[in-house]
PDB file of N, CA and C in Angstrom:
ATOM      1  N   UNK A   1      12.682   2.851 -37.469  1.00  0.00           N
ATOM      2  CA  UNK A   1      11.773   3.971 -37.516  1.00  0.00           C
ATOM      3  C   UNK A   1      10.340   3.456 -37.474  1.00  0.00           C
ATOM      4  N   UNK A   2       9.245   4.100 -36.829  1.00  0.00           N
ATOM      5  CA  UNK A   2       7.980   4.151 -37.060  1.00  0.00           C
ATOM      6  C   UNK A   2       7.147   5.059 -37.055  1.00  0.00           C
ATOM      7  N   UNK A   3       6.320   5.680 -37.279  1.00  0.00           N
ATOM      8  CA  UNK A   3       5.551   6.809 -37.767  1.00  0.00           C
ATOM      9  C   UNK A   3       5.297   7.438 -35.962  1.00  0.00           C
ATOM     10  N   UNK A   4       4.435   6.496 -35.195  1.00  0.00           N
ATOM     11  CA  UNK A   4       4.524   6.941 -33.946  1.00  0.00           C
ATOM     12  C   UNK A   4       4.387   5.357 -33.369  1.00  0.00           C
ATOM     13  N   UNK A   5       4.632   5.419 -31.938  1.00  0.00           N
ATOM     14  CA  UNK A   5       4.493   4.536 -30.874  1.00  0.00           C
ATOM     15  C   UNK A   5       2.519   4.546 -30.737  1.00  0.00           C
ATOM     16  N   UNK A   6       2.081   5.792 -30.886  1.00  0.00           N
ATOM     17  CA  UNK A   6       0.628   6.322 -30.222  1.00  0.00           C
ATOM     18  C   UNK A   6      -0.115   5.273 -31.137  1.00  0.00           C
ATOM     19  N   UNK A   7       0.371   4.820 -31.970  1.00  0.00           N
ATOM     20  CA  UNK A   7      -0.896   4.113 -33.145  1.00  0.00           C
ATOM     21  C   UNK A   7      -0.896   3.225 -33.023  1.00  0.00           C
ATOM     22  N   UNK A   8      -0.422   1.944 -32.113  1.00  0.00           N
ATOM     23  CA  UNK A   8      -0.066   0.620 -32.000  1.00  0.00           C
ATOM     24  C   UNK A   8      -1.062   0.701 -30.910  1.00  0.00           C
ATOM     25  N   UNK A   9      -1.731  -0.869 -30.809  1.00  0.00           N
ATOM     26  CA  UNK A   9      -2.447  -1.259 -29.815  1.00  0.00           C
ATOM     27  C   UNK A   9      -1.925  -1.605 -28.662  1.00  0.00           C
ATOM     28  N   UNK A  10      -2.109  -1.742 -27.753  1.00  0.00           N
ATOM     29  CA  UNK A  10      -1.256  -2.351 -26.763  1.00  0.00           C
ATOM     30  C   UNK A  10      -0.230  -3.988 -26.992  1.00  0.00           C
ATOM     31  N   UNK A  11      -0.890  -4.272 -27.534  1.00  0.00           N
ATOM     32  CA  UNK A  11      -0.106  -5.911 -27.520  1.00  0.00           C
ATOM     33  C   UNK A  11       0.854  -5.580 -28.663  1.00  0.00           C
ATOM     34  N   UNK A  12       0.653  -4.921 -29.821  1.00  0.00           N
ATOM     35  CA  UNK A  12       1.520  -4.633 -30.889  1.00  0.00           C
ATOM     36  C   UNK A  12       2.597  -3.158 -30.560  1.00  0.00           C
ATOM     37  N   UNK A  13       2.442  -2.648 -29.349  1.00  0.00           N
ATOM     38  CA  UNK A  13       3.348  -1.811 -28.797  1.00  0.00           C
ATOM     39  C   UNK A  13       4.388  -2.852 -27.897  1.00  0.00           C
ATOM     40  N   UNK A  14       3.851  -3.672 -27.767  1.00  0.00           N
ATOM     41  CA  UNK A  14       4.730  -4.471 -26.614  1.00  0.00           C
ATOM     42  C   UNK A  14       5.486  -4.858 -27.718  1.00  0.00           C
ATOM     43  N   UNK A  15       5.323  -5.589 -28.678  1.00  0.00           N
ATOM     44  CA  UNK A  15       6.227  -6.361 -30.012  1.00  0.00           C
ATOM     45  C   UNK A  15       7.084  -5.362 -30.684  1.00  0.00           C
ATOM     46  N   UNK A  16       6.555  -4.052 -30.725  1.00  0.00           N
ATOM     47  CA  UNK A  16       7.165  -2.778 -31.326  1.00  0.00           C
ATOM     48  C   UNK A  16       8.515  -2.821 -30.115  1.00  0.00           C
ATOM     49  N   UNK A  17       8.196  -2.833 -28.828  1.00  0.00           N
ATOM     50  CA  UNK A  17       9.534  -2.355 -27.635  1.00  0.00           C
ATOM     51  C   UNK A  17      10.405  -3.340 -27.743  1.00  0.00           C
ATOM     52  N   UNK A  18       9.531  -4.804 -28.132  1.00  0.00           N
ATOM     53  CA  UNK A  18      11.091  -5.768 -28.023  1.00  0.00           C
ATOM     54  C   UNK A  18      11.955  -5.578 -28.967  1.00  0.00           C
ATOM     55  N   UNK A  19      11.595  -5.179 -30.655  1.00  0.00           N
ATOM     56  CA  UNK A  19      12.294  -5.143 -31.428  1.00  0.00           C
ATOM     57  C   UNK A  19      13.195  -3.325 -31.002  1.00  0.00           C
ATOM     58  N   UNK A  20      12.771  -2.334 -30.510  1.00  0.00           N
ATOM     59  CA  UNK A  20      13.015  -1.069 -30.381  1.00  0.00           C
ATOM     60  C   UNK A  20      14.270  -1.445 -29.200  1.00  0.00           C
ATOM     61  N   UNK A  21      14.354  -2.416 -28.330  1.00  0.00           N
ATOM     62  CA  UNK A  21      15.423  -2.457 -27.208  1.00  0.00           C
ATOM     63  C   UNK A  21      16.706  -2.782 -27.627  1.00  0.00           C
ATOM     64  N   UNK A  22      16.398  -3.707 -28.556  1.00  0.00           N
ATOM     65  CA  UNK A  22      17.907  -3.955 -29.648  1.00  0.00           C
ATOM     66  C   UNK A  22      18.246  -2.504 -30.486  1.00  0.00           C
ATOM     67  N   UNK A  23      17.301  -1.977 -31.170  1.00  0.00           N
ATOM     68  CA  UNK A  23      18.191  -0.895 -31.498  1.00  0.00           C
ATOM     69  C   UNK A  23      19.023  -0.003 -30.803  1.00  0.00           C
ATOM     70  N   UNK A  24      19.666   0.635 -31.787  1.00  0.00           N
ATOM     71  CA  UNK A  24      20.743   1.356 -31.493  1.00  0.00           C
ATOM     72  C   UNK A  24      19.924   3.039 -31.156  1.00  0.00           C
ATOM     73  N   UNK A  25      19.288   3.080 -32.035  1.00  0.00           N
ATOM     74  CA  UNK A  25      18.608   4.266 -31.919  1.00  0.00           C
ATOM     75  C   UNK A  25      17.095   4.469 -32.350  1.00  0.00           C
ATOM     76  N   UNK A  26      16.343   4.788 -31.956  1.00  0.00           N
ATOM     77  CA  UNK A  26      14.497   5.074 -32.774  1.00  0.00           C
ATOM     78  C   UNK A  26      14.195   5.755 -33.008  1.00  0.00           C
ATOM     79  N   UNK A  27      13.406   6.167 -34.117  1.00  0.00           N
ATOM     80  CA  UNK A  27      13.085   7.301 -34.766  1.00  0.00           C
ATOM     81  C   UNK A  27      11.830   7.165 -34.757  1.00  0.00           C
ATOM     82  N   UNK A  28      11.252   8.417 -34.545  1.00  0.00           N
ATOM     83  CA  UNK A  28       9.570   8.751 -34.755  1.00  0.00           C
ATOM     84  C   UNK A  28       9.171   9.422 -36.061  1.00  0.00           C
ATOM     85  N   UNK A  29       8.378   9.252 -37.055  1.00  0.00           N
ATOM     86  CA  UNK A  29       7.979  10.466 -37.600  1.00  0.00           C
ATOM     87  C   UNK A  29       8.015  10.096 -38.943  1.00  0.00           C
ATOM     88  N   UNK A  30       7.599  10.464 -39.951  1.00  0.00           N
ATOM     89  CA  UNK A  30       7.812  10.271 -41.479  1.00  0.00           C
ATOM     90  C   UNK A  30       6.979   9.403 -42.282  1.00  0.00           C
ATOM     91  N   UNK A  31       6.372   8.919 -41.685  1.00  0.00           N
ATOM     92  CA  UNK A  31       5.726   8.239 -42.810  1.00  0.00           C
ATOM     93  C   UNK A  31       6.270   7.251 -43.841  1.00  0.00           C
ATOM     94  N   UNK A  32       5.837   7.810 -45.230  1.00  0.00           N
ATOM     95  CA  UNK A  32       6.476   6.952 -46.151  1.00  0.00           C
ATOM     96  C   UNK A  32       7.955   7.810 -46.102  1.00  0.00           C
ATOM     97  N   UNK A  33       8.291   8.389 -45.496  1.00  0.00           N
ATOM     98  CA  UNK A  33       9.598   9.289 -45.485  1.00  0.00           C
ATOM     99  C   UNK A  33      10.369   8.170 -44.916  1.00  0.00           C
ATOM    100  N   UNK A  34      10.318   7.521 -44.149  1.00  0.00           N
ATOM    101  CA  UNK A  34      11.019   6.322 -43.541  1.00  0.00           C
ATOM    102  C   UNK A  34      11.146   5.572 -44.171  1.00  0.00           C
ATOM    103  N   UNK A  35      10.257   4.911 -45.237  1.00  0.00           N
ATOM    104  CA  UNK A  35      10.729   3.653 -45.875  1.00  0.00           C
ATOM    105  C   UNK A  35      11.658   4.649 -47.305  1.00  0.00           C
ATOM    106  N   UNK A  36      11.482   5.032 -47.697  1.00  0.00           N
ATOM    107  CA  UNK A  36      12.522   6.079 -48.472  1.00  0.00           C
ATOM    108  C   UNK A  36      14.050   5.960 -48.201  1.00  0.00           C
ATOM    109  N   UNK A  37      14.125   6.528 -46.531  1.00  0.00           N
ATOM    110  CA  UNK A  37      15.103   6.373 -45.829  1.00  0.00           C
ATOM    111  C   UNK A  37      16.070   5.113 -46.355  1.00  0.00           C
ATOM    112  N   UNK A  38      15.059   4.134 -45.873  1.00  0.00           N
ATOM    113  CA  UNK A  38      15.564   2.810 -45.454  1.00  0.00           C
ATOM    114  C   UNK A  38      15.978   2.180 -47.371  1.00  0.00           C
ATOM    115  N   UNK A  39      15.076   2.634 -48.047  1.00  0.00           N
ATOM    116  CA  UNK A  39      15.732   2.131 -49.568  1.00  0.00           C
ATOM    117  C   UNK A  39      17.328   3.246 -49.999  1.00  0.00           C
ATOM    118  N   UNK A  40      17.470   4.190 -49.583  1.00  0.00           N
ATOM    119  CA  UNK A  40      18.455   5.292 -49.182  1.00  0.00           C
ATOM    120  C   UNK A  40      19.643   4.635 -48.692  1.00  0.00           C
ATOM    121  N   UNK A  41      19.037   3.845 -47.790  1.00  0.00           N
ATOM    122  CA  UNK A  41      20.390   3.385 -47.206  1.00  0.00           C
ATOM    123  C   UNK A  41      20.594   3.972 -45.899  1.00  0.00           C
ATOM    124  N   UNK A  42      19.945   5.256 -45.750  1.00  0.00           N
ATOM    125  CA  UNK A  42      19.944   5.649 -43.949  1.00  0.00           C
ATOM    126  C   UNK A  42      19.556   4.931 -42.831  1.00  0.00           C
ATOM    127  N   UNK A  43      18.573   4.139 -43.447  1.00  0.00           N
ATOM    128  CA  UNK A  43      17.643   3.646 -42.316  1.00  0.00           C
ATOM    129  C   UNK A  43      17.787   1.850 -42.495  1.00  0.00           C
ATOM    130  N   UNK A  44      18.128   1.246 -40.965  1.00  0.00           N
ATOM    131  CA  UNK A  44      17.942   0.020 -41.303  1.00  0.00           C
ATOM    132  C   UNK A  44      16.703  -1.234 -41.359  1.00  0.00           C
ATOM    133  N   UNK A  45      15.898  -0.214 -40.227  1.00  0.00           N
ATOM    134  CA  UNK A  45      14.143  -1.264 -40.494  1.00  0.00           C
ATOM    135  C   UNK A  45      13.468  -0.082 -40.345  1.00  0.00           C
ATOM    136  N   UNK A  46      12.226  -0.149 -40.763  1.00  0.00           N
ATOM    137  CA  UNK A  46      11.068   0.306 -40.564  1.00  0.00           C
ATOM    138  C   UNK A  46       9.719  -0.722 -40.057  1.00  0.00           C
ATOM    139  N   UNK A  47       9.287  -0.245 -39.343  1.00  0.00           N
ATOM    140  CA  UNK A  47       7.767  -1.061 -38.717  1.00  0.00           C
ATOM    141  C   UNK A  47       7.231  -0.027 -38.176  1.00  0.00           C
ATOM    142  N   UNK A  48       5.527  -0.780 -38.969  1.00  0.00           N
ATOM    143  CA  UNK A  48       4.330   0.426 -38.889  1.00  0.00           C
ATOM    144  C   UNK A  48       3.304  -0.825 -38.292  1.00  0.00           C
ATOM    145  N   UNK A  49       2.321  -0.556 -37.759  1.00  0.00           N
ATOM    146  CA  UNK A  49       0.908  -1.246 -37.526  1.00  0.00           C
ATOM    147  C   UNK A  49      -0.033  -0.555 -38.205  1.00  0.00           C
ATOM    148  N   UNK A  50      -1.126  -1.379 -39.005  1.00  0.00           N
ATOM    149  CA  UNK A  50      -2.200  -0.971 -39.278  1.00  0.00           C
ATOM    150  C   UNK A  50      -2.320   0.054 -40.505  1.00  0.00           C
ATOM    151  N   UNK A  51      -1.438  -0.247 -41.424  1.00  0.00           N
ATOM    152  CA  UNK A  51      -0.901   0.354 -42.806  1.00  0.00           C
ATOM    153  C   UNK A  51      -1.927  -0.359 -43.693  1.00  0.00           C
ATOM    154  N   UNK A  52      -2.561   0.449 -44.751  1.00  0.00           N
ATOM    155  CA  UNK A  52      -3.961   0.776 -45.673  1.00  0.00           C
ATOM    156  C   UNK A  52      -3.071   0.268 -46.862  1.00  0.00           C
ATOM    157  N   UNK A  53      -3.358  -0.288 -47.549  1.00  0.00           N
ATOM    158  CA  UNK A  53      -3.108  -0.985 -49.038  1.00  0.00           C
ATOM    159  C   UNK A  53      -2.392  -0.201 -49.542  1.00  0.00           C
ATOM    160  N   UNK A  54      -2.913   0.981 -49.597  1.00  0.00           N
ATOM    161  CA  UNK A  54      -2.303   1.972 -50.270  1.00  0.00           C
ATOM    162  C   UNK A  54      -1.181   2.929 -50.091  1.00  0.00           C
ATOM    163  N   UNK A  55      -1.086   3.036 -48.000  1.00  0.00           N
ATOM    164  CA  UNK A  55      -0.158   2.834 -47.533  1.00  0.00           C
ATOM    165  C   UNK A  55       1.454   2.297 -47.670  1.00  0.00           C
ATOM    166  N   UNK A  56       1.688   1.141 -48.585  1.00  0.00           N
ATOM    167  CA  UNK A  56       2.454   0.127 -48.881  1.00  0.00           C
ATOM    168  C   UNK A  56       3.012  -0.183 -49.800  1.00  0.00           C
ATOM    169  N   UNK A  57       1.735  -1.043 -50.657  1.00  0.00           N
ATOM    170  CA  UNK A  57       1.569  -1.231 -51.808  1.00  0.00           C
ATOM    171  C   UNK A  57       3.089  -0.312 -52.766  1.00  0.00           C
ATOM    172  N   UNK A  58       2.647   0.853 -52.643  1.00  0.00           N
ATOM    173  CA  UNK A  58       3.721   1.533 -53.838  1.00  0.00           C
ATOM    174  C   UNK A  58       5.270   1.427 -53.498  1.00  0.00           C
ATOM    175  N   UNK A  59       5.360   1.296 -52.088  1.00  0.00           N
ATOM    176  CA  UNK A  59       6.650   1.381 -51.815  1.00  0.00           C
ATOM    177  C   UNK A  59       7.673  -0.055 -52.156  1.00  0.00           C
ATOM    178  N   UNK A  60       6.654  -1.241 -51.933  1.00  0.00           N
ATOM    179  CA  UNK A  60       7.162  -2.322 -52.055  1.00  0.00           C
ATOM    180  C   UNK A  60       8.131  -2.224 -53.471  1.00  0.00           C
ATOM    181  N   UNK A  61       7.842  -1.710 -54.568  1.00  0.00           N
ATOM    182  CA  UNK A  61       9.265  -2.013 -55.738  1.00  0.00           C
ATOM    183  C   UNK A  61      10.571  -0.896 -55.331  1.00  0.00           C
ATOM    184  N   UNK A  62      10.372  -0.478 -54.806  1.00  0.00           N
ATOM    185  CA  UNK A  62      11.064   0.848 -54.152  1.00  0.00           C
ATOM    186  C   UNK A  62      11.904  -0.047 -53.276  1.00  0.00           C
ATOM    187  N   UNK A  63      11.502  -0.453 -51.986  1.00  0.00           N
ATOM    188  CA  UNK A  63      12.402  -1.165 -51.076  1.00  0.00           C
ATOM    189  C   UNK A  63      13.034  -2.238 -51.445  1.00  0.00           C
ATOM    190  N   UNK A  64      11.721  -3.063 -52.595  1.00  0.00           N
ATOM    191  CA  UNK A  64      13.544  -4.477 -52.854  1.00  0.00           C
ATOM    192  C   UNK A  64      13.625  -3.923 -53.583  1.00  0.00           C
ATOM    193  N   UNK A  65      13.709  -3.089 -54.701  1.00  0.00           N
ATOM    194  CA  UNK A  65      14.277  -2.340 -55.620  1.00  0.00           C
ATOM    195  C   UNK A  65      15.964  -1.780 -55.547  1.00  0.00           C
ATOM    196  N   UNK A  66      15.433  -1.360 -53.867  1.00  0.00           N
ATOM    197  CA  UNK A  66      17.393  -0.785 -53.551  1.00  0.00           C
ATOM    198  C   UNK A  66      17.432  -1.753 -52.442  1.00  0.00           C
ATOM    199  N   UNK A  67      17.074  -3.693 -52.984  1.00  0.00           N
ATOM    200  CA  UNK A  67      18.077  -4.327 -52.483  1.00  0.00           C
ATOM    201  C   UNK A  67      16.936  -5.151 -50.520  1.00  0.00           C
ATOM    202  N   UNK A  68      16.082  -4.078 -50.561  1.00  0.00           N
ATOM    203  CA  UNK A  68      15.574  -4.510 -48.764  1.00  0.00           C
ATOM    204  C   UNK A  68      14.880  -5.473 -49.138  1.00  0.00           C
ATOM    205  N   UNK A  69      14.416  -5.814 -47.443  1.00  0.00           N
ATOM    206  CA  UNK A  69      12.604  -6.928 -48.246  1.00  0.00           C
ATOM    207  C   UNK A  69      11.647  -6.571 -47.295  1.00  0.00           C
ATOM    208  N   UNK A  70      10.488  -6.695 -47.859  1.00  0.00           N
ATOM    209  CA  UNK A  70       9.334  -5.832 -46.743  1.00  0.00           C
ATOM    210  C   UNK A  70       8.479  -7.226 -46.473  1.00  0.00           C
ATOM    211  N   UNK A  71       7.808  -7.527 -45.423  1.00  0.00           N
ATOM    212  CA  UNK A  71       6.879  -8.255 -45.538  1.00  0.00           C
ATOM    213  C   UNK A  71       5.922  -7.566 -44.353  1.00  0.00           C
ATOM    214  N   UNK A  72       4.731  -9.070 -43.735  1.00  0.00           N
ATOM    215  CA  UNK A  72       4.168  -8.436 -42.758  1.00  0.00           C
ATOM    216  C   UNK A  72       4.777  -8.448 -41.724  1.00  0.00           C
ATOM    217  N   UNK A  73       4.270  -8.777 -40.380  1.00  0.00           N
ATOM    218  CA  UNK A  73       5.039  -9.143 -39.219  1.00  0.00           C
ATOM    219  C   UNK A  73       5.256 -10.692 -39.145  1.00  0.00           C
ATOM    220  N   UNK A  74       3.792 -11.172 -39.677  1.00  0.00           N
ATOM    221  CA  UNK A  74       4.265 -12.393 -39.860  1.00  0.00           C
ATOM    222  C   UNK A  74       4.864 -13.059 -40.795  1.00  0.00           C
ATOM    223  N   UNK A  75       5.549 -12.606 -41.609  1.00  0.00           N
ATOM    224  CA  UNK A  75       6.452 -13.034 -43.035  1.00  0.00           C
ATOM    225  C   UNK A  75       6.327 -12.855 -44.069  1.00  0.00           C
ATOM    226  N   UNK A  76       4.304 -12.605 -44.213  1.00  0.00           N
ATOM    227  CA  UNK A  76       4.060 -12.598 -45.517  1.00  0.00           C
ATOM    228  C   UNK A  76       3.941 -11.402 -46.479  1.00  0.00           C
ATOM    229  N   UNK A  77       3.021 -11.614 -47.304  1.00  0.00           N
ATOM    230  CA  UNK A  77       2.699 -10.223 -48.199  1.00  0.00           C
ATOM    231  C   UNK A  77       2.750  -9.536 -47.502  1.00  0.00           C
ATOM    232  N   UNK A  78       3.248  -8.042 -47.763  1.00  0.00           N
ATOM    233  CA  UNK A  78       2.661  -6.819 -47.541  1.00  0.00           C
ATOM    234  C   UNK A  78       1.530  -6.457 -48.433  1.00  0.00           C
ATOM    235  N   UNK A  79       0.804  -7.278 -49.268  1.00  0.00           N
ATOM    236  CA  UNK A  79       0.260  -6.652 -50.545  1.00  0.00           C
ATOM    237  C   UNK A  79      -1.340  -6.145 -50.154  1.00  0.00           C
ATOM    238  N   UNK A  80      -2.257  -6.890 -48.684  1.00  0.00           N
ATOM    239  CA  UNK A  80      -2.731  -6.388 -48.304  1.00  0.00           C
ATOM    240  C   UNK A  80      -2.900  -4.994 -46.835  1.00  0.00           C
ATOM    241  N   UNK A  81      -1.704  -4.274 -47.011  1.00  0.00           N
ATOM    242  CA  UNK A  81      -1.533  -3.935 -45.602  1.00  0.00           C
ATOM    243  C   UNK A  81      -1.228  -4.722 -44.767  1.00  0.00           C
ATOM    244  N   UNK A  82      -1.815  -3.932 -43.475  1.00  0.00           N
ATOM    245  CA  UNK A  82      -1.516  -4.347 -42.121  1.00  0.00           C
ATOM    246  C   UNK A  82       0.073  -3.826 -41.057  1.00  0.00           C
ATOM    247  N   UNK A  83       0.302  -4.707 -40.436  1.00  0.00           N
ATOM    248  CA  UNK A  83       1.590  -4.532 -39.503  1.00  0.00           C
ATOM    249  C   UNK A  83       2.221  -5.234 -40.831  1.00  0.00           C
ATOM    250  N   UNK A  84       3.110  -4.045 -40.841  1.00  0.00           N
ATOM    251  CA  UNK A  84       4.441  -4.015 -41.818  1.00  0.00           C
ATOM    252  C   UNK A  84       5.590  -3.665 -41.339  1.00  0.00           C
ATOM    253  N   UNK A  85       6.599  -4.360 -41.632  1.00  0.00           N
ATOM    254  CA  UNK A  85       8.404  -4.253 -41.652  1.00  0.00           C
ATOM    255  C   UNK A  85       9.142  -4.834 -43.235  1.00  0.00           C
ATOM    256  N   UNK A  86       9.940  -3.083 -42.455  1.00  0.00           N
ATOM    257  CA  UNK A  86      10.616  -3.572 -44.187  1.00  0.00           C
ATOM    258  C   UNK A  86      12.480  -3.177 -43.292  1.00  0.00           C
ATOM    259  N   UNK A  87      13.484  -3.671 -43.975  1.00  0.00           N
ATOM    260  CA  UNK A  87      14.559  -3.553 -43.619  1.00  0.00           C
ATOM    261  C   UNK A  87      15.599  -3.857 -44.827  1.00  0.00           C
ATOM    262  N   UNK A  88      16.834  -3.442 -44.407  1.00  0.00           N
ATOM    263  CA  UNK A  88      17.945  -3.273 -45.091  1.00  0.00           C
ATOM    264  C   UNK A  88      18.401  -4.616 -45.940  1.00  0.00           C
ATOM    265  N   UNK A  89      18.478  -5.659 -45.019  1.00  0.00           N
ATOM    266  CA  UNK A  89      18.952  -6.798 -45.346  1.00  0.00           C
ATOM    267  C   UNK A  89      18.612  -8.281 -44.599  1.00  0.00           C
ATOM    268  N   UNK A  90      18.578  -9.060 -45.073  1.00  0.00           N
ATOM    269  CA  UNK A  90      17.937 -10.357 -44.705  1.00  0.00           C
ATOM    270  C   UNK A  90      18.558 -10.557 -42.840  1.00  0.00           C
ATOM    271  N   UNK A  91      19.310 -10.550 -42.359  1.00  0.00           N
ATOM    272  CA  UNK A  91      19.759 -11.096 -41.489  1.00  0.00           C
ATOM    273  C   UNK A  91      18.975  -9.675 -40.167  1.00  0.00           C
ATOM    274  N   UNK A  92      18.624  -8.301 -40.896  1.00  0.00           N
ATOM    275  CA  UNK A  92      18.150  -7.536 -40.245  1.00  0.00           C
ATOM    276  C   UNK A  92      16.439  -7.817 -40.067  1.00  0.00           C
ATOM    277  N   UNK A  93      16.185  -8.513 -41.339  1.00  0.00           N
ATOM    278  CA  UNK A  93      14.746  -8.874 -40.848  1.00  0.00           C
ATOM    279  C   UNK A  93      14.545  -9.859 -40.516  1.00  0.00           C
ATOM    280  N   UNK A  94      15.229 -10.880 -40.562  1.00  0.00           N
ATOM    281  CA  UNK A  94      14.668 -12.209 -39.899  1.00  0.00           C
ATOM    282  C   UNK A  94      14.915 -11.482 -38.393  1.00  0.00           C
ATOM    283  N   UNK A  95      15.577 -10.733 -38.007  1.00  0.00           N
ATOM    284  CA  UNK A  95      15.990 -10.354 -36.276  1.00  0.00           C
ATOM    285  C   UNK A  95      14.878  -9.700 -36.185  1.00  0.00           C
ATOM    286  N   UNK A  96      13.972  -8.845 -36.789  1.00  0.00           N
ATOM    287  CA  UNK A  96      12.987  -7.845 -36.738  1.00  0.00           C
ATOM    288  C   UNK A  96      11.702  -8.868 -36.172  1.00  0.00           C
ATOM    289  N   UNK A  97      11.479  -9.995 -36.840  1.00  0.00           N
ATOM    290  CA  UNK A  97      10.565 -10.726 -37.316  1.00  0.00           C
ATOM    291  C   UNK A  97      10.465 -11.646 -36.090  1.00  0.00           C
ATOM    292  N   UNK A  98      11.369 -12.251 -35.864  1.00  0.00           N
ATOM    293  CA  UNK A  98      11.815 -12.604 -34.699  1.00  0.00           C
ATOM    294  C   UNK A  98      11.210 -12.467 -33.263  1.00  0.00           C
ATOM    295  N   UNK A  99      11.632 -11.357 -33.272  1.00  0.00           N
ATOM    296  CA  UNK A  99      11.278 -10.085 -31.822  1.00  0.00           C
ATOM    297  C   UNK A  99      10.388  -9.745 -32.082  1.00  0.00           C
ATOM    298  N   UNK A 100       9.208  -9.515 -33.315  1.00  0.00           N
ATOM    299  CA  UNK A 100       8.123  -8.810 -33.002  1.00  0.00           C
ATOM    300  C   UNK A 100       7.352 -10.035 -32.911  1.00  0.00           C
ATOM    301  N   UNK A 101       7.507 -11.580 -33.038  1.00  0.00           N
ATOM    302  CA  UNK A 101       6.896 -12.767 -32.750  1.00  0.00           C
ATOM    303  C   UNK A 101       6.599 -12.551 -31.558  1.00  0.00           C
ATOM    304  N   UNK A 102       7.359 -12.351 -30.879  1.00  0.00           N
ATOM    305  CA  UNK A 102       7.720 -13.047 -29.880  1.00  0.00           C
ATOM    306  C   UNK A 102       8.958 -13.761 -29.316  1.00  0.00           C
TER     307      UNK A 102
END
């Protein structure tokens, strides 16, 4: 899931499609309703670009809480924003992380 495709820059839409071609299915829309999802158990990744501290921040005990792990794109904190992915389980985000490298 991601909030929209429209909010990504061009080069971070291209990283958004490689990881989006492996899925099974994509979802638009929700907001923090998506990472909810994904601690739920409905949803298996979420990735946003350009997510505000505050944006984040709260959700992070929430997602490893029921078990996910969130970081940035590039591995690290989410604790200042930015391009964020959070997912179900380790083997789903190292694949996330992966593909949105490059």
């Amino acid at each position: 899931m991601t909030t929209s495709p429209l909010l990504y820059t061009a080069s971070k839409l291209t990283a958004f499609r490689r990881v989006e071609a492996r899925a099974r299915l994509s979802r638009y829309g929700g907001d923090c309703y998506a990472f909810a999802m994904l601690a739920a158990g409905h949803v298996n990744c979420v990735i946003e670009s350009g997510l505000q501290i505050y944006d984040i921040v709260p959700l992070v005990p929430i997602i490893e809480g029921a078990g996910g792990i969130v970081t940035c794109w590039d591995g690290g904190s989410p604790a200042k924003g930015g391009d964020v992915v959070a997912s179900c389980d380790a083997r789903t985000h190292d694949e996330a992380l992966s593909l949105l490298q490059g």
